[in-house]
PDB file of N, CA and C in Angstrom:
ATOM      1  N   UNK A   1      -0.568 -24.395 104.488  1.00  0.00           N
ATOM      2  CA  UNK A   1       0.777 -24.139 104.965  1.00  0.00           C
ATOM      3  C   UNK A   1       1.777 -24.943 104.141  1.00  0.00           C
ATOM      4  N   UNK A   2       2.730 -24.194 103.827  1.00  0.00           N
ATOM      5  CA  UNK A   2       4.043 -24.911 103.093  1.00  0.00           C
ATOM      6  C   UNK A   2       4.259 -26.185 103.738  1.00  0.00           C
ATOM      7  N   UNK A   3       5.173 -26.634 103.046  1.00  0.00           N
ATOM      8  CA  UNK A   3       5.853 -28.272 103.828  1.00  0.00           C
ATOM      9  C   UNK A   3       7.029 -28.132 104.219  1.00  0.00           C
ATOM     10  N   UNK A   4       7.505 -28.158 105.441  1.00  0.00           N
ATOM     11  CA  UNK A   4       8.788 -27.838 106.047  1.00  0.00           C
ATOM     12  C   UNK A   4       9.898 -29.305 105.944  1.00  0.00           C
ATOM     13  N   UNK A   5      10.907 -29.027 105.909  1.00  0.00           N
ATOM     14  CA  UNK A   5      11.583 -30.287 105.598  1.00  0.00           C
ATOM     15  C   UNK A   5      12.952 -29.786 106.479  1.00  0.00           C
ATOM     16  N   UNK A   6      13.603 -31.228 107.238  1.00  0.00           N
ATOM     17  CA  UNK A   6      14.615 -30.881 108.389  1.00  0.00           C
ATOM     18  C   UNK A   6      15.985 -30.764 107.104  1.00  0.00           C
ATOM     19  N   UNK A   7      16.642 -30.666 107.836  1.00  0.00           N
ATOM     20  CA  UNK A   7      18.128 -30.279 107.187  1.00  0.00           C
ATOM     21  C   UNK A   7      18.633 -31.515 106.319  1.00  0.00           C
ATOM     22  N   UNK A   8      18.391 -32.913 107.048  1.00  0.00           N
ATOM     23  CA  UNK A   8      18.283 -34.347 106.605  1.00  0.00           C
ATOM     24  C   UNK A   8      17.385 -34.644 105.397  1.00  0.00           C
ATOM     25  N   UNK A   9      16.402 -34.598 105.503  1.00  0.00           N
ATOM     26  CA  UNK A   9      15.717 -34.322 104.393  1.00  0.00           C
ATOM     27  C   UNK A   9      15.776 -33.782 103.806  1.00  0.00           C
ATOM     28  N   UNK A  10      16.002 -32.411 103.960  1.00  0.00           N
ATOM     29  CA  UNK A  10      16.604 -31.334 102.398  1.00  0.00           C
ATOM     30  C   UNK A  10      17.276 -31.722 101.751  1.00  0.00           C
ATOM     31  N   UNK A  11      18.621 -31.973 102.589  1.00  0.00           N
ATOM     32  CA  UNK A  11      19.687 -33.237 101.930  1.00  0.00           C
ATOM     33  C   UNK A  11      19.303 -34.274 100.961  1.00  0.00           C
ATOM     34  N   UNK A  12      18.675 -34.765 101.461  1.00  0.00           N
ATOM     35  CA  UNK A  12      18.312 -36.286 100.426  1.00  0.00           C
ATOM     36  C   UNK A  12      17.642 -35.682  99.643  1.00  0.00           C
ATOM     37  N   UNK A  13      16.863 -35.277  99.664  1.00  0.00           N
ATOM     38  CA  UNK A  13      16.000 -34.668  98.524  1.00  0.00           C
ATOM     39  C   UNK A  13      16.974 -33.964  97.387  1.00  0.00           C
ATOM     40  N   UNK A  14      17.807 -33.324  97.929  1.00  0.00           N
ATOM     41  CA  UNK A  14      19.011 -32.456  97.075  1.00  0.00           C
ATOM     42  C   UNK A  14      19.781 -33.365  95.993  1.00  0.00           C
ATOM     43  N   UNK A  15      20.311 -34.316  97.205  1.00  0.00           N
ATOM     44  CA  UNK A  15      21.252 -35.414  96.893  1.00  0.00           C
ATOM     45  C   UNK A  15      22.308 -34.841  97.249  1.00  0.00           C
ATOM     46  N   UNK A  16      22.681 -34.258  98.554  1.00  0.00           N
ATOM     47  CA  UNK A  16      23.714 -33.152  99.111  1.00  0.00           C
ATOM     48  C   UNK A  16      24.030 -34.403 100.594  1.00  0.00           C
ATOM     49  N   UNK A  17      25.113 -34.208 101.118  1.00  0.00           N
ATOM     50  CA  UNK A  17      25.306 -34.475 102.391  1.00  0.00           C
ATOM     51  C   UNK A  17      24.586 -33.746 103.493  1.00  0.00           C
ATOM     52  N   UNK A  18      24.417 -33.850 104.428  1.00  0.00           N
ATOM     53  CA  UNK A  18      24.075 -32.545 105.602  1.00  0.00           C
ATOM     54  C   UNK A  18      24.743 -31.580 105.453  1.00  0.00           C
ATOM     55  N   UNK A  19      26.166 -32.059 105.762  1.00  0.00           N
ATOM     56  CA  UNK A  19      27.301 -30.971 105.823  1.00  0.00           C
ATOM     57  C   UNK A  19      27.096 -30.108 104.682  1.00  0.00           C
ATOM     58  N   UNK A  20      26.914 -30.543 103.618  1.00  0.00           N
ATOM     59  CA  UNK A  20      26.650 -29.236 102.222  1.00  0.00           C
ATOM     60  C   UNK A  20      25.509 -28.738 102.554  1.00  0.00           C
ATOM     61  N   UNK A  21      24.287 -29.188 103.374  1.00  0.00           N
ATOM     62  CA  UNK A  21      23.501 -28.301 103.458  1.00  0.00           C
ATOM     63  C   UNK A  21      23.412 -27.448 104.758  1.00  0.00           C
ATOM     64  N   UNK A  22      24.077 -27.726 105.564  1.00  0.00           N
ATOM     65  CA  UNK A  22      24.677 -26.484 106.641  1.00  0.00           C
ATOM     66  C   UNK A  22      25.280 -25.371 106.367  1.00  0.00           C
ATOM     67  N   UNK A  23      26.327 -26.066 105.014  1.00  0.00           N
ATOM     68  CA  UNK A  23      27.147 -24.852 104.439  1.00  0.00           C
ATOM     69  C   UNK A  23      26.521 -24.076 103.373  1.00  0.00           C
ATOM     70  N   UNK A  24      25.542 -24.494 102.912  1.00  0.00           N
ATOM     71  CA  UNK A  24      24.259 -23.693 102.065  1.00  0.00           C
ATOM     72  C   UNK A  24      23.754 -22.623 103.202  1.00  0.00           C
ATOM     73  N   UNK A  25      23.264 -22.807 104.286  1.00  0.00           N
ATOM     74  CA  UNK A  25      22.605 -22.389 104.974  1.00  0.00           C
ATOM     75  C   UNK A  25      23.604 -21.058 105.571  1.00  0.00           C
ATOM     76  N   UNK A  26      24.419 -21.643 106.020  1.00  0.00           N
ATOM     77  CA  UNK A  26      25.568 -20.774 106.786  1.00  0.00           C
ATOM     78  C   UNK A  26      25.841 -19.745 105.748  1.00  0.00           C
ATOM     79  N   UNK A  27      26.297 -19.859 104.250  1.00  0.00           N
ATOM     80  CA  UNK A  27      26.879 -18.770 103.593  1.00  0.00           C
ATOM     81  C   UNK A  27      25.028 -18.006 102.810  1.00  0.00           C
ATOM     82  N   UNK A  28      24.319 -18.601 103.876  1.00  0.00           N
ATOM     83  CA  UNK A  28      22.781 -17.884 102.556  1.00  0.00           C
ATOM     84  C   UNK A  28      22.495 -17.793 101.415  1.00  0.00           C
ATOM     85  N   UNK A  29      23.230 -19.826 100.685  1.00  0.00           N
ATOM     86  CA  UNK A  29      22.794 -20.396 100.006  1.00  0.00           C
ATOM     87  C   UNK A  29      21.209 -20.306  99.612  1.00  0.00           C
ATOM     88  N   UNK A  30      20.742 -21.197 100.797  1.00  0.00           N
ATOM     89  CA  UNK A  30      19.453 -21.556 101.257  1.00  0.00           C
ATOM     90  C   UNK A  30      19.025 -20.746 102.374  1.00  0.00           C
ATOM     91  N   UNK A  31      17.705 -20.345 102.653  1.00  0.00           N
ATOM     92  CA  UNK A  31      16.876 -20.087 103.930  1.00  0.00           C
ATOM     93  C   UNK A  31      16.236 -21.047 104.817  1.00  0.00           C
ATOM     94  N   UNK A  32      16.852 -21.091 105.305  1.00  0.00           N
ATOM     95  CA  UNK A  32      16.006 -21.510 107.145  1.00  0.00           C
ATOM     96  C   UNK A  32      15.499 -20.883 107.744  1.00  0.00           C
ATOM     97  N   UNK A  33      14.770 -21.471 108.652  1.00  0.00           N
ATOM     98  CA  UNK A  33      14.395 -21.186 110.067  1.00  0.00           C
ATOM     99  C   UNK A  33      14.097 -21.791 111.196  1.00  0.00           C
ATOM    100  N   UNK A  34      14.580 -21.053 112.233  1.00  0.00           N
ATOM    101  CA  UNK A  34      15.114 -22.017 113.194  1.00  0.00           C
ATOM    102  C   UNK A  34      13.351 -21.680 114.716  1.00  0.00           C
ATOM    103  N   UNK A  35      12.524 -23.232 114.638  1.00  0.00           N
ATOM    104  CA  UNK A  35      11.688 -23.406 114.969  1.00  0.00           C
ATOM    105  C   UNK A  35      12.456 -24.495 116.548  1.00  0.00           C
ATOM    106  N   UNK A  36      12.288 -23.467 117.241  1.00  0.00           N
ATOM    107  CA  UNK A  36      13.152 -24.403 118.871  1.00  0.00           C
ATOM    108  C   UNK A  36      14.322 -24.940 118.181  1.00  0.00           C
ATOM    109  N   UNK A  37      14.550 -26.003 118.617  1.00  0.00           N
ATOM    110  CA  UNK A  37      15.802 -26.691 118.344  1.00  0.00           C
ATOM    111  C   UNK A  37      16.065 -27.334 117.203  1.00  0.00           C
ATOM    112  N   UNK A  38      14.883 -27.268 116.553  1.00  0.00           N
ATOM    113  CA  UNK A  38      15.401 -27.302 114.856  1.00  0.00           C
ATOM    114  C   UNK A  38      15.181 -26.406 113.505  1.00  0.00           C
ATOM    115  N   UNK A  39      15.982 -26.725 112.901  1.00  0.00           N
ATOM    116  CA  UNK A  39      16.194 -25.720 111.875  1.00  0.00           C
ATOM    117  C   UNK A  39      15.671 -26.685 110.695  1.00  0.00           C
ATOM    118  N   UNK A  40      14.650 -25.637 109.989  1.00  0.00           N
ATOM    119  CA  UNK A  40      13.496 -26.070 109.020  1.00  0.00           C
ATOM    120  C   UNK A  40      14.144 -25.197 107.593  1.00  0.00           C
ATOM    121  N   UNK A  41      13.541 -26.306 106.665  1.00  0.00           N
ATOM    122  CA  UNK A  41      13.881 -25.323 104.947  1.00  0.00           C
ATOM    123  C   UNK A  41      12.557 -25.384 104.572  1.00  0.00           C
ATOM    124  N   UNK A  42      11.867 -24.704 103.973  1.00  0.00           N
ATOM    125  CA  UNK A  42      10.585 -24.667 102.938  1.00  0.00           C
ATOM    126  C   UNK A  42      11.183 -25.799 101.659  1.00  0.00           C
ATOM    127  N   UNK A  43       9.755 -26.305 101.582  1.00  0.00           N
ATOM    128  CA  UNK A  43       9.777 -27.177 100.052  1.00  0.00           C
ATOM    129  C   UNK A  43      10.139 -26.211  98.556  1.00  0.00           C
ATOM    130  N   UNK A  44       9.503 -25.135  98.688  1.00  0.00           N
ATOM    131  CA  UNK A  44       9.889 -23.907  97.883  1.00  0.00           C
ATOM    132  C   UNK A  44      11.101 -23.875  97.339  1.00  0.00           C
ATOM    133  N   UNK A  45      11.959 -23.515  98.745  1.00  0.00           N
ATOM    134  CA  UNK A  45      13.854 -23.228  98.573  1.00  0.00           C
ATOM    135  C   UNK A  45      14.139 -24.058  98.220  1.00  0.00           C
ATOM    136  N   UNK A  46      13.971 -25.807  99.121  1.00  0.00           N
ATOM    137  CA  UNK A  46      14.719 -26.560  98.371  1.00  0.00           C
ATOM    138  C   UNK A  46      14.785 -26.794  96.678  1.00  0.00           C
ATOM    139  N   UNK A  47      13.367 -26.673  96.500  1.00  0.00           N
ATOM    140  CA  UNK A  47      13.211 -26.866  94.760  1.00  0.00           C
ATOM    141  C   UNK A  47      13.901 -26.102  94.206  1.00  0.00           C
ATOM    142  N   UNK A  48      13.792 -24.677  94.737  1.00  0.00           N
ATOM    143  CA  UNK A  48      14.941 -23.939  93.970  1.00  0.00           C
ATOM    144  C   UNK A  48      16.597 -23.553  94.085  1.00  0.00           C
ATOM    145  N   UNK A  49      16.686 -24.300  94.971  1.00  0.00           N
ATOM    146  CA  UNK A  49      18.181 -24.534  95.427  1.00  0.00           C
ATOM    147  C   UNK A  49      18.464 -25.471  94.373  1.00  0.00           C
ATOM    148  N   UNK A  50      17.847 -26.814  94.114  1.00  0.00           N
ATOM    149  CA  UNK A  50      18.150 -27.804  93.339  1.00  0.00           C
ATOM    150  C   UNK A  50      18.220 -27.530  91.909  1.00  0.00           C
ATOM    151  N   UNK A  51      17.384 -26.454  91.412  1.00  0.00           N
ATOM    152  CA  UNK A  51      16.933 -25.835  90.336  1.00  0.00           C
ATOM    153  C   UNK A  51      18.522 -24.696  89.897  1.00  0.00           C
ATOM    154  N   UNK A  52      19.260 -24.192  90.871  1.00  0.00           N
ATOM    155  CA  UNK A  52      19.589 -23.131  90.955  1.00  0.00           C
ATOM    156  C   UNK A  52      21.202 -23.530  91.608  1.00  0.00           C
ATOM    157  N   UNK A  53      21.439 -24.172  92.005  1.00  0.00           N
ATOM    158  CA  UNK A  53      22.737 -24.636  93.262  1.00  0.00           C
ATOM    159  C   UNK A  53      23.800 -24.756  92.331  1.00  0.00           C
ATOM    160  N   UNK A  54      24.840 -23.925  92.806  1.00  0.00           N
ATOM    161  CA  UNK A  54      26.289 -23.922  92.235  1.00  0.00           C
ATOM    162  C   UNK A  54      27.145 -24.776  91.940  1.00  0.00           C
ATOM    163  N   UNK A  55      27.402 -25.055  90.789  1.00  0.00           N
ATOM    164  CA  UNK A  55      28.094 -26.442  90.594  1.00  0.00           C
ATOM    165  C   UNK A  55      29.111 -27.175  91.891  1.00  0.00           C
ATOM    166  N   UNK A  56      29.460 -28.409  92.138  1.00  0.00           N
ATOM    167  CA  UNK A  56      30.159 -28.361  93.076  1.00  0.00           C
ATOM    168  C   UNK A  56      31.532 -28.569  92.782  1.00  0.00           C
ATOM    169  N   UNK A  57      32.373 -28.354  93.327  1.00  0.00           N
ATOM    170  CA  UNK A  57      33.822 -28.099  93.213  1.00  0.00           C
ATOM    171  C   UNK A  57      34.651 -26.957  93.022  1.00  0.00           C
ATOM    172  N   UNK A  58      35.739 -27.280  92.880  1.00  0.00           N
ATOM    173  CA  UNK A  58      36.348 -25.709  92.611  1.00  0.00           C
ATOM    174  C   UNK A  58      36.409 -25.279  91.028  1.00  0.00           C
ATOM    175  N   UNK A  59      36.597 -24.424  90.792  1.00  0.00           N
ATOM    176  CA  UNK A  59      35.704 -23.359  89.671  1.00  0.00           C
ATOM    177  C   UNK A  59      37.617 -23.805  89.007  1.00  0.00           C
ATOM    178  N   UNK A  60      37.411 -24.155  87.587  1.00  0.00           N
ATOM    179  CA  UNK A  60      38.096 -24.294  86.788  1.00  0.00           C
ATOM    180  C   UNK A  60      39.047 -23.076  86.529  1.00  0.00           C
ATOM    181  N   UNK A  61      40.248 -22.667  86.556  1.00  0.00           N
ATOM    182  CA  UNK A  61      41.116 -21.359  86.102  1.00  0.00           C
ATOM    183  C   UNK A  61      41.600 -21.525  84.627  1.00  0.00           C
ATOM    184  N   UNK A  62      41.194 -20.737  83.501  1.00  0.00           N
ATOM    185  CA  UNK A  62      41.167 -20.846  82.460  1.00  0.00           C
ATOM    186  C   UNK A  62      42.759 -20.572  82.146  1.00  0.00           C
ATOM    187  N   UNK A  63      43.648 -21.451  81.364  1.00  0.00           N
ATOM    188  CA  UNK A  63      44.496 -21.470  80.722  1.00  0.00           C
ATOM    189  C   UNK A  63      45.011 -20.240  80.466  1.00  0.00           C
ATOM    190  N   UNK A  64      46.102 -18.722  80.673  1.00  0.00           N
ATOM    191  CA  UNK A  64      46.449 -17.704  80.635  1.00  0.00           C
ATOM    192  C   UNK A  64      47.421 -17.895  78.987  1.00  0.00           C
ATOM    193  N   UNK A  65      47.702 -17.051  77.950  1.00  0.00           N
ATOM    194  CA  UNK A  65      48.682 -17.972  76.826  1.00  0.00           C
ATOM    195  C   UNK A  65      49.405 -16.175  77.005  1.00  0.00           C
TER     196      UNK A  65
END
């Protein structure tokens, strides 16, 4: 069986806050699943979230001439 990791841990592992990884989750960044009252990520996603995750900030607007 895979290795499930809480939202906290995804985080650290990421090097993300929680809050960025709620908002991964919420816009279907990342996959969860929600096992009772907590919500689990696969070791899988995270690797490839980390592998794969959108730079952070707002997206540069290129100079118009």
């Amino acid at each position: 069986m895979e290795e499930l990791l809480s939202l906290a841990q995804a985080a650290r592992e990421i090097g993300i806050t929680p809050g960025g990884i709620s908002h991964a989750v919420s816009h279907n960044l990342l996959p969860s699943r929600q096992y009772g009252p907590y919500r689990l990520i696969t070791r899988s996603a995270v690797d490839f979230y980390k592998k794969n995750r959108p730079a952070a900030g707002r997206q540069r607007h290129k100079p118009s001439n």
